[in-house]
C-alpha atoms as a PDB file:
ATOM      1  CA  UNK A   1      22.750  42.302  74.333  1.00  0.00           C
ATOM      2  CA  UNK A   2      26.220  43.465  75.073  1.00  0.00           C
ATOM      3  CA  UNK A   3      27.285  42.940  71.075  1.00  0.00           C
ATOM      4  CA  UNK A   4      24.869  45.413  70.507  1.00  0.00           C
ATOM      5  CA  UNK A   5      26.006  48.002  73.400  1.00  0.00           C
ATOM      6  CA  UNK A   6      29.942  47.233  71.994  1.00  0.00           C
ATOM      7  CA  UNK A   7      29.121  47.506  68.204  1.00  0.00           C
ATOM      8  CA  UNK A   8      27.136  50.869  69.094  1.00  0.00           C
ATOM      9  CA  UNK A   9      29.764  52.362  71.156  1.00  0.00           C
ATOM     10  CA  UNK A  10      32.330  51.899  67.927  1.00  0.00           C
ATOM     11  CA  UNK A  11      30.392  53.337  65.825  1.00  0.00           C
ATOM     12  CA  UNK A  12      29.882  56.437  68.600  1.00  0.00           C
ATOM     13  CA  UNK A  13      33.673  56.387  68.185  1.00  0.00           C
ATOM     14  CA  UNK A  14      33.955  56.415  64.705  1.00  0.00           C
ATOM     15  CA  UNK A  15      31.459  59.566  63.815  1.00  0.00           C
ATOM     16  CA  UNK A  16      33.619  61.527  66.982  1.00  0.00           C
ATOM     17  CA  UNK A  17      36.958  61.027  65.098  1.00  0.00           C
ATOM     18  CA  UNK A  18      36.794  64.069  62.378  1.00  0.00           C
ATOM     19  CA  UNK A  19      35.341  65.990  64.965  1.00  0.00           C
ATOM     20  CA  UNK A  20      38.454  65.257  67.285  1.00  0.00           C
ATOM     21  CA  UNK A  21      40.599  65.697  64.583  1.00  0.00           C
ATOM     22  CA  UNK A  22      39.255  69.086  63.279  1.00  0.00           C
ATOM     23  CA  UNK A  23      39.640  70.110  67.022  1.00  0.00           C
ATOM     24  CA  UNK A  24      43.327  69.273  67.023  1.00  0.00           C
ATOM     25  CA  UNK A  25      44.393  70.570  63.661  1.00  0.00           C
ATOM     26  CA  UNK A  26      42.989  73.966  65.316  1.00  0.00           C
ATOM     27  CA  UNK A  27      44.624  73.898  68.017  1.00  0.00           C
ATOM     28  CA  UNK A  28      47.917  73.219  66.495  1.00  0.00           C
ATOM     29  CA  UNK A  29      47.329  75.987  64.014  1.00  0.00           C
ATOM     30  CA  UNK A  30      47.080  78.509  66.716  1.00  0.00           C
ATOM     31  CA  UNK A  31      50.459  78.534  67.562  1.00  0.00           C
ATOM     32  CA  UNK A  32      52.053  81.967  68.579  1.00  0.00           C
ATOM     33  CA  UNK A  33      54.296  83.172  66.054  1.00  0.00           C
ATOM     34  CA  UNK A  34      57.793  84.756  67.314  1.00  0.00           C
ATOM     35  CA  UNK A  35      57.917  88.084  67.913  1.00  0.00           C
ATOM     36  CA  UNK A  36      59.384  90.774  64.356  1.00  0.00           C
ATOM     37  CA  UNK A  37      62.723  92.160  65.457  1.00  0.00           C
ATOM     38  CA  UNK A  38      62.542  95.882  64.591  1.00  0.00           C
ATOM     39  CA  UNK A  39      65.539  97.881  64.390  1.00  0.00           C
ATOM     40  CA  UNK A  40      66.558 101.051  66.846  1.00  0.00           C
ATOM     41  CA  UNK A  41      65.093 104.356  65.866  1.00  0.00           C
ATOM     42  CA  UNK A  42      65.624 107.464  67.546  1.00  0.00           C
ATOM     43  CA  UNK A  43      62.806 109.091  69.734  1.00  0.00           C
ATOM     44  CA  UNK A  44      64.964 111.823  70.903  1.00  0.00           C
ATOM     45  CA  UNK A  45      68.407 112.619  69.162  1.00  0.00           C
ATOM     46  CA  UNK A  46      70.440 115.161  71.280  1.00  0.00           C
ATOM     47  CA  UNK A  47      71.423 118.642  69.799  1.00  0.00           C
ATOM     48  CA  UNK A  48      74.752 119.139  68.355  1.00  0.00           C
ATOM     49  CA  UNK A  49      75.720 121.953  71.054  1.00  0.00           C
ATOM     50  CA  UNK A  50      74.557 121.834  74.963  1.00  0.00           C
ATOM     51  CA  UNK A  51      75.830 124.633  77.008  1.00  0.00           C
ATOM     52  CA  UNK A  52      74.776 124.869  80.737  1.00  0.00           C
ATOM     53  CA  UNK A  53      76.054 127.162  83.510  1.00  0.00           C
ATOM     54  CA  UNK A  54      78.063 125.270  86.465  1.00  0.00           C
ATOM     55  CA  UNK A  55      75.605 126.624  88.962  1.00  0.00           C
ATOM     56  CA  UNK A  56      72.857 124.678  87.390  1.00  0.00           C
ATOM     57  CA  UNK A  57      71.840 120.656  85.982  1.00  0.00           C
ATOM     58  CA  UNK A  58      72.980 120.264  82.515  1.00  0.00           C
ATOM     59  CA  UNK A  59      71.074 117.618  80.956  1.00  0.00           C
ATOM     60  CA  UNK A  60      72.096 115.281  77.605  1.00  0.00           C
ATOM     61  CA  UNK A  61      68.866 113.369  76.834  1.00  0.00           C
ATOM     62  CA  UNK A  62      68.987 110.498  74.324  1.00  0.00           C
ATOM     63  CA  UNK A  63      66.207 108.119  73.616  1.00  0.00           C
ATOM     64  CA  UNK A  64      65.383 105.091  71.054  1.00  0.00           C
ATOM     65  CA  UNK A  65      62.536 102.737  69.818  1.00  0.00           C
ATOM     66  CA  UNK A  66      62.856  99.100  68.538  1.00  0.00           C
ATOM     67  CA  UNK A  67      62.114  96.032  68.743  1.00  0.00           C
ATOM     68  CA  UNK A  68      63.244  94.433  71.404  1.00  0.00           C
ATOM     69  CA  UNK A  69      63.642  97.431  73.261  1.00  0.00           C
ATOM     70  CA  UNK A  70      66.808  99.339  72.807  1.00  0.00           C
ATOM     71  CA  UNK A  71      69.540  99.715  74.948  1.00  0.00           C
ATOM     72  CA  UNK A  72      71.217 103.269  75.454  1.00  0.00           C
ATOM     73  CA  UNK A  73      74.628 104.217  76.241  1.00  0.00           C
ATOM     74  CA  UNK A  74      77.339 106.916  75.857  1.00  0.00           C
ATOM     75  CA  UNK A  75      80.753 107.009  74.159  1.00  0.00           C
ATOM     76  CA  UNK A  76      83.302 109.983  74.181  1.00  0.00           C
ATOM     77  CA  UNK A  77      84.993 111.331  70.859  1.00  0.00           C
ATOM     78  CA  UNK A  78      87.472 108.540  70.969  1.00  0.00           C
ATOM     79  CA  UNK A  79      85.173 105.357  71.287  1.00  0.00           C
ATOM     80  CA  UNK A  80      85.370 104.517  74.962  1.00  0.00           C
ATOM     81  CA  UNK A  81      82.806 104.268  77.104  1.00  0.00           C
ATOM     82  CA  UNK A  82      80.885 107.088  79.009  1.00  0.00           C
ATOM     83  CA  UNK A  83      80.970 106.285  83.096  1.00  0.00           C
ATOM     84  CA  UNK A  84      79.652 107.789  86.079  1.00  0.00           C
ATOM     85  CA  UNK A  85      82.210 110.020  87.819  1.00  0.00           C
ATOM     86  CA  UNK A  86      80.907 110.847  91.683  1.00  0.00           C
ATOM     87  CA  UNK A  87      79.831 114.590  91.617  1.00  0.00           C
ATOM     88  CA  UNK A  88      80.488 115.416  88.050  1.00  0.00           C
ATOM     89  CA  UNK A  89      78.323 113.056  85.680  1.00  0.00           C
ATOM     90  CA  UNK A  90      75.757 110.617  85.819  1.00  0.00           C
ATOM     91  CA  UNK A  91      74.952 108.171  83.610  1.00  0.00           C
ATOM     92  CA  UNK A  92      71.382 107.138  83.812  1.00  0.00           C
ATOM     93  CA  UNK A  93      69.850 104.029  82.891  1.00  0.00           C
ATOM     94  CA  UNK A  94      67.216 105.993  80.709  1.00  0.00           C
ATOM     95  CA  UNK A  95      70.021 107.489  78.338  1.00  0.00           C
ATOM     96  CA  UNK A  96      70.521 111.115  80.332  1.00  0.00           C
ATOM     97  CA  UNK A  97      73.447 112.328  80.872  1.00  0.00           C
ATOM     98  CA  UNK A  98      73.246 114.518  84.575  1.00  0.00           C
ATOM     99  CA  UNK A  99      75.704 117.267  85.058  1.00  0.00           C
ATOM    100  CA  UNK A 100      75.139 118.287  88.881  1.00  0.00           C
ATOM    101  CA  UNK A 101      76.238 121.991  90.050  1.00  0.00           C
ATOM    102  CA  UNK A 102      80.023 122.192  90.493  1.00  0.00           C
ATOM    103  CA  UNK A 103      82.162 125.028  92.060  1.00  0.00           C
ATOM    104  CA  UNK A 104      84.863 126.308  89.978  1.00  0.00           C
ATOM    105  CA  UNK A 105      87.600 124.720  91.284  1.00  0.00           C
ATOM    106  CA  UNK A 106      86.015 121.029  90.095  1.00  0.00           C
ATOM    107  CA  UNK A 107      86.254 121.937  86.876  1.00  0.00           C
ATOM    108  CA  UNK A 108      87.146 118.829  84.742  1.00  0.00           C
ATOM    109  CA  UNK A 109      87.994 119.889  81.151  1.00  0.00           C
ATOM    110  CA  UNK A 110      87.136 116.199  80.279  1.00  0.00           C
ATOM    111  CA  UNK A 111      83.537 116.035  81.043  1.00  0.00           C
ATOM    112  CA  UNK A 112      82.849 119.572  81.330  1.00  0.00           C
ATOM    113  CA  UNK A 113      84.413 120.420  77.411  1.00  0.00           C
ATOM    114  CA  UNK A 114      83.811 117.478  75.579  1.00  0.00           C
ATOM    115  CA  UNK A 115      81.977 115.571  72.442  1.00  0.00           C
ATOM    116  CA  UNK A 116      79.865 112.475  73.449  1.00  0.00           C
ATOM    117  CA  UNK A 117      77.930 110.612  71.298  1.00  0.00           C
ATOM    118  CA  UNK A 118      74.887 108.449  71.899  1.00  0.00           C
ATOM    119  CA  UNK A 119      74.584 104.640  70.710  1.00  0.00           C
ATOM    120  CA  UNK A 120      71.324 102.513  70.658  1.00  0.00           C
ATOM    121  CA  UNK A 121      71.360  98.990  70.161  1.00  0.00           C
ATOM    122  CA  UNK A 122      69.196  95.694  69.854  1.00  0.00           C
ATOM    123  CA  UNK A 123      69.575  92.617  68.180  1.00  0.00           C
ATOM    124  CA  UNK A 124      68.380  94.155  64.541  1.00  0.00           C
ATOM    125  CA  UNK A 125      71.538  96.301  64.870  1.00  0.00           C
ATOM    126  CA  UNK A 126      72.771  99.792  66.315  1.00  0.00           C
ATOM    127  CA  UNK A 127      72.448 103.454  65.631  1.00  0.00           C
ATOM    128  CA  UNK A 128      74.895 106.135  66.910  1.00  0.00           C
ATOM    129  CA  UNK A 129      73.921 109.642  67.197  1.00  0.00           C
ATOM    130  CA  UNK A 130      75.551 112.753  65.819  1.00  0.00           C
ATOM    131  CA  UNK A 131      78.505 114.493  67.814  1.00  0.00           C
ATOM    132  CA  UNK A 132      77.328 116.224  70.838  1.00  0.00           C
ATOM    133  CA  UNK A 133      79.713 119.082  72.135  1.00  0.00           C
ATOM    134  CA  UNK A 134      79.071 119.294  76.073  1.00  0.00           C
ATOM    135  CA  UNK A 135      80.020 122.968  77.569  1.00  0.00           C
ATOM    136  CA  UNK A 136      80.354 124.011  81.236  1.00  0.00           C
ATOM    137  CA  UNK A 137      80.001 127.501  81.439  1.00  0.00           C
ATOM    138  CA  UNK A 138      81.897 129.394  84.559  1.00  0.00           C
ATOM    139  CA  UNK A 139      79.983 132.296  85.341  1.00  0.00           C
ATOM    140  CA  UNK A 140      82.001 135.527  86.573  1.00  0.00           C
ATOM    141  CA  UNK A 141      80.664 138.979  87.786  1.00  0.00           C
ATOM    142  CA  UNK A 142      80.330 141.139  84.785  1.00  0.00           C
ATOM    143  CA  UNK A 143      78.506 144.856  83.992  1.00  0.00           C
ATOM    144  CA  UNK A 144      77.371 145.970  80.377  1.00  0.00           C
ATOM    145  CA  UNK A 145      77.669 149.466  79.447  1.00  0.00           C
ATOM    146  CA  UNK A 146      76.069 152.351  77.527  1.00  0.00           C
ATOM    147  CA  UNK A 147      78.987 155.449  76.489  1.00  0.00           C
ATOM    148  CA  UNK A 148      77.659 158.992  75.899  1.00  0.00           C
ATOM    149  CA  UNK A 149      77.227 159.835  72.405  1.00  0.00           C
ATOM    150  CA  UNK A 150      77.601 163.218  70.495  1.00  0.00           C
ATOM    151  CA  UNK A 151      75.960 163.724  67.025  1.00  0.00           C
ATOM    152  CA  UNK A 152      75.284 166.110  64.889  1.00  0.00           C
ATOM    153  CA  UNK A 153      71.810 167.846  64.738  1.00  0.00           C
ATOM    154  CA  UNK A 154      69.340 165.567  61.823  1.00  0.00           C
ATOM    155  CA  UNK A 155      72.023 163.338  61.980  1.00  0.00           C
ATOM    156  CA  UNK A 156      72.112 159.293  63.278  1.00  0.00           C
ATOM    157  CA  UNK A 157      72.962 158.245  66.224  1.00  0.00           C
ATOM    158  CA  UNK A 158      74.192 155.128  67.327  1.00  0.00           C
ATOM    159  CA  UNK A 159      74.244 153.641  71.089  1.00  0.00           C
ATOM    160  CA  UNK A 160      76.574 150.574  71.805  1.00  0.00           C
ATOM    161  CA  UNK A 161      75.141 148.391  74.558  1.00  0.00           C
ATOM    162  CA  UNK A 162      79.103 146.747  75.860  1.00  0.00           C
ATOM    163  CA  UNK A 163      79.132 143.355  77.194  1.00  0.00           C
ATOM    164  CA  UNK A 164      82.254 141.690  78.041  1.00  0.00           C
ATOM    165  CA  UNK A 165      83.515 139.254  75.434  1.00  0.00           C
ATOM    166  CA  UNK A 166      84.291 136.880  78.013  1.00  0.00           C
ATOM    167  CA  UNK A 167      80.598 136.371  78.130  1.00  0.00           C
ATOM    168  CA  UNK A 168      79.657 137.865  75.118  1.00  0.00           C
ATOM    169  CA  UNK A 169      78.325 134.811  73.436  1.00  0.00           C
ATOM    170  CA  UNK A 170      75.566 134.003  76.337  1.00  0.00           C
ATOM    171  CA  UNK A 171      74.317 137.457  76.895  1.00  0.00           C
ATOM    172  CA  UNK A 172      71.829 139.409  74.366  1.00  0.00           C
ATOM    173  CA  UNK A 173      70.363 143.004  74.177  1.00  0.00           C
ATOM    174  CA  UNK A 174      66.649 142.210  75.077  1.00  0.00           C
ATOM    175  CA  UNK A 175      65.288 146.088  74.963  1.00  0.00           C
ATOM    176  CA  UNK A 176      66.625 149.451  75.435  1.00  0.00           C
ATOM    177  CA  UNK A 177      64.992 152.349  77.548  1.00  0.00           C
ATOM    178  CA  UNK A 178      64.521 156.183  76.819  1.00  0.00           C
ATOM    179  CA  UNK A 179      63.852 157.459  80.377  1.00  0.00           C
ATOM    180  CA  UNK A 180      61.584 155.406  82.409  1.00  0.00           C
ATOM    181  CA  UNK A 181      60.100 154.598  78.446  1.00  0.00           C
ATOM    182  CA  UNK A 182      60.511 150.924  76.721  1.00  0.00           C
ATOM    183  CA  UNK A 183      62.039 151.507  73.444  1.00  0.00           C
ATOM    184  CA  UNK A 184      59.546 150.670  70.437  1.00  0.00           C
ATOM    185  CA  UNK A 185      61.483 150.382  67.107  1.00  0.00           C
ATOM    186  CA  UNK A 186      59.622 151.826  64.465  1.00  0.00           C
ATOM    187  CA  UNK A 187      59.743 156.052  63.058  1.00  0.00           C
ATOM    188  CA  UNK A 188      62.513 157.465  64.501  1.00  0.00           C
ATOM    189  CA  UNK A 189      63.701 153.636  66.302  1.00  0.00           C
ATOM    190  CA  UNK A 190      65.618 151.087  65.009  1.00  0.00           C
ATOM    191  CA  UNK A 191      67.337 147.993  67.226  1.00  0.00           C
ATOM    192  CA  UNK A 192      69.593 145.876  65.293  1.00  0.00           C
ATOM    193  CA  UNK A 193      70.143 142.431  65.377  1.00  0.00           C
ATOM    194  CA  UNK A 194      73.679 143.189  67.423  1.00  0.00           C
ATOM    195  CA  UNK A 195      72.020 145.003  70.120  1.00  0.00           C
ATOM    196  CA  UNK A 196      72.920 148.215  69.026  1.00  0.00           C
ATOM    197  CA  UNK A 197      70.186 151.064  69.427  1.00  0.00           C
ATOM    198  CA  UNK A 198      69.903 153.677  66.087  1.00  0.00           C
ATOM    199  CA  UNK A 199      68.125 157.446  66.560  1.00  0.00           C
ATOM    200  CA  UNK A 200      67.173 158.772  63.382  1.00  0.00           C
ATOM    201  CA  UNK A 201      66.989 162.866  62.497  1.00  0.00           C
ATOM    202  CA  UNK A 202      68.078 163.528  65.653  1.00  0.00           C
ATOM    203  CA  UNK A 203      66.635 166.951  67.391  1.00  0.00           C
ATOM    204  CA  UNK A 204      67.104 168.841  70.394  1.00  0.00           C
ATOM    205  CA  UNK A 205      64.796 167.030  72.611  1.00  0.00           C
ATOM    206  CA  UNK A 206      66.614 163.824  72.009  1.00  0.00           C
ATOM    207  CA  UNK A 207      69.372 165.101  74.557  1.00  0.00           C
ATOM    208  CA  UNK A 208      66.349 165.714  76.924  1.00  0.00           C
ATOM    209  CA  UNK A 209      66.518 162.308  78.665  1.00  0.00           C
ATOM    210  CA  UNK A 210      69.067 159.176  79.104  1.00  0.00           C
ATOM    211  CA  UNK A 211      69.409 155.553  77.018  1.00  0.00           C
ATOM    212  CA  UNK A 212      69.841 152.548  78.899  1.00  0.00           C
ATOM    213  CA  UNK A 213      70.521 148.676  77.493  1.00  0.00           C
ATOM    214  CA  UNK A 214      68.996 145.863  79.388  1.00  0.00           C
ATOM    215  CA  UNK A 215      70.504 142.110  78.687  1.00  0.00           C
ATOM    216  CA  UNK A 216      69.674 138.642  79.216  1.00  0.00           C
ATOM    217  CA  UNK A 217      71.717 135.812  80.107  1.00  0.00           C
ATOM    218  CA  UNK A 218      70.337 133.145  78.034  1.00  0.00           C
ATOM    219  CA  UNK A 219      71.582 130.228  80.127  1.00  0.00           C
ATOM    220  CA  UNK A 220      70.785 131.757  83.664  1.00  0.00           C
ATOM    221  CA  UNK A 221      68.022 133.987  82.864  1.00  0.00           C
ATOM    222  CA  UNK A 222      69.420 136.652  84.602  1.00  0.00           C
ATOM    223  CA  UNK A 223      68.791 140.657  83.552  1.00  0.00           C
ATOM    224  CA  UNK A 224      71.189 143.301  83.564  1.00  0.00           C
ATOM    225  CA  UNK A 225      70.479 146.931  82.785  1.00  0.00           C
ATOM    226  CA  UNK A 226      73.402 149.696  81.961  1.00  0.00           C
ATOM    227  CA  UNK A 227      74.558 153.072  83.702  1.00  0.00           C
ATOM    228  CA  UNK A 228      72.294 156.105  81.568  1.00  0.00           C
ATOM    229  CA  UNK A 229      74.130 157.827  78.767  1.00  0.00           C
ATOM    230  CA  UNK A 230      73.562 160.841  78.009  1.00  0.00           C
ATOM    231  CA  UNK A 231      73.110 162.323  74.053  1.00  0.00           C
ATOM    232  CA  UNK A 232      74.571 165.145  73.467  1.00  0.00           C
ATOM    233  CA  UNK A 233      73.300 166.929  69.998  1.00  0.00           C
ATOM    234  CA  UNK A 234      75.782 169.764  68.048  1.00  0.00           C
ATOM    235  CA  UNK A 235      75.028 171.645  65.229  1.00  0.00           C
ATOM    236  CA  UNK A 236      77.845 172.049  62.534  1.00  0.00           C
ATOM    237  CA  UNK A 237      79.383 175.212  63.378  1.00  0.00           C
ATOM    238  CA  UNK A 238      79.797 174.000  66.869  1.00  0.00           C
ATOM    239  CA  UNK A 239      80.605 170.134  65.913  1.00  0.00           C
ATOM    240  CA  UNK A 240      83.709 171.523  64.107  1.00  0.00           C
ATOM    241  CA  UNK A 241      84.341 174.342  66.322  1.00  0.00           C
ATOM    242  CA  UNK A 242      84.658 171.068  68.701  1.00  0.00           C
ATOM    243  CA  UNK A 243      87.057 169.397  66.520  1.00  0.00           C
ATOM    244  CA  UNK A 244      89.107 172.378  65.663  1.00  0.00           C
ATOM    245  CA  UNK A 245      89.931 172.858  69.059  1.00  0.00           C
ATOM    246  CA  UNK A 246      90.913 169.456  69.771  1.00  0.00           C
ATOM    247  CA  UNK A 247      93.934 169.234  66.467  1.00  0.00           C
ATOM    248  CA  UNK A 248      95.325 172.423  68.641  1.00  0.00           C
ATOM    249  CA  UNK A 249      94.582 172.278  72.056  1.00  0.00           C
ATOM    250  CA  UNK A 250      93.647 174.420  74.880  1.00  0.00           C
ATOM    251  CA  UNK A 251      97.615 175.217  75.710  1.00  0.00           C
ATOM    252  CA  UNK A 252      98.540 175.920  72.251  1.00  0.00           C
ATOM    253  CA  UNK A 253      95.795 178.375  71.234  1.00  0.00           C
ATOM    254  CA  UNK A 254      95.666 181.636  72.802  1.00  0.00           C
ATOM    255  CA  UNK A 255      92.825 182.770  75.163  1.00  0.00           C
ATOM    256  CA  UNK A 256      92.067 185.775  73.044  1.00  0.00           C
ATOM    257  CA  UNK A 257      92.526 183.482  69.661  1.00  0.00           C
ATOM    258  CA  UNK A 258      89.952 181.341  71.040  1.00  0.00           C
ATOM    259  CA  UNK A 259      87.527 184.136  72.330  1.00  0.00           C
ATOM    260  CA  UNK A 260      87.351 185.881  69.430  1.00  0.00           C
ATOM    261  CA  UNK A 261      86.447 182.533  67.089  1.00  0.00           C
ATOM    262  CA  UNK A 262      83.469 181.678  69.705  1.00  0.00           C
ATOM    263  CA  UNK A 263      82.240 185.335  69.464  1.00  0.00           C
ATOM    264  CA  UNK A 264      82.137 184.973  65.821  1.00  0.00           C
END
């Protein structure tokens, strides 16, 4: 009785064995394959020009996919690294530059004028960024201004909106004003691409009201609007009566010379 419980427990084992084969083989063909390595690619490659005003956060972003995951950091125009310096700059672990508010007087032509470029970089390799030119604005008190203009009747004219060149580059003509009335080019109208303000055929009611320029700053977002100027129109005979008078003067032409020519 027990050869016969033995033999049939072999033979039990024997028609189990492909079965726990198969069941192995499986298992060991399951096996996690490592990882691809993917070289960095840029999410987010900073501009080539960043310009921010000292009383506000300047920001350099700079920002990279890959395989594994890329690490970001900063080098200046000559190679060396990009640090943290307390007040001025941060260096963030995300890749941002932070430019905090400064007063004048911290000023640091190193970090505030400077080119920085961005490097990302994972086992598959690096990538460096193009040249990024960082600039701290100062801001200073400044006023733009509109001169009277004289023209001749049917004539153009031309108003000048005047912004100081030492802020010239951050401040635009966003509209002009006739009276209390917003400018629409078009007809008579034409605002150029430098700000200035053209008045075609001019007539007598032109001189009727005053032209004002109005200005954005394009890094503070601050609006500034000009004195009036006035128009003055002139026919011909008085335009060169004008001009006559100014070659010879009020103290070189006598009264009587002079009274006689505006009674003609």
């Amino acid at each position: 009785m027990n050869r016969i419980v033995l033999t049939a427990f072999l033979w039990t084992i024997i028609a189990l064995t492909p079965v726990i084969l198969g069941l192995s083989t499986t298992r060991s063909s399951t096996t996690a394959s490592p990882a691809p390595i993917i070289g960095p690619h840029f999410i987010y490659q900073p501009p080539g020009q960043v310009d921010f005003a000292n009383t506000q956060t300047g920001r350099v972003e700079c920002s990279a996919y890959g395989e594994p995951e890329p690490r970001v950091r900063w080098v200046k125009q000559d190679g060396s690294a990009v640090q943290s310096v307390d007040g001025l700059l941060t260096v963030q672990d995300n890749g941002t530059l932070i430019f905090p508010p400064f007063e004048p007087d911290n000023y640091n032509r190193t970090i505030h004028s400077g080119i920085y470029r961005c490097i990302a970089s994972n086992g598959a390799g690096s990538i460096v960024s193009r040249n990024v030119r960082v600039n701290a604005v100062l801001l200073q008190p400044y006023v733009v201004q509109v001169y009277d203009e004289y023209v001749m009747r049917s004539n153009t004219a031309v108003f000048k909106c005047r912004i100081p060149s030492f802020v010239k580059d951050y401040v635009t003509v966003t509209s002009w004003t006739r009276g209390a009335t917003t400018i629409v080019p078009g007809d008579r109208y034409s605002i150029l691409d430098n700000g200035e303000l053209h008045i075609r055929h001019v007539r007598d009611e032109d001189a009727q009201t005053r032209y004002r320029c109005t200005t954005t700053h394009r890094l503070t977002g601050q609006r500034k609007t000009s004195q009036p100027a006035r128009l003055s129109v002139h026919s011909k005979l008085s335009q060169k009566l004008k001009h006559f008078l100014a070659l010879v003067g009020d103290e070189a032409t006598p009264k009587s010379f002079k009274v006689q020519k505006l009674q003609s």
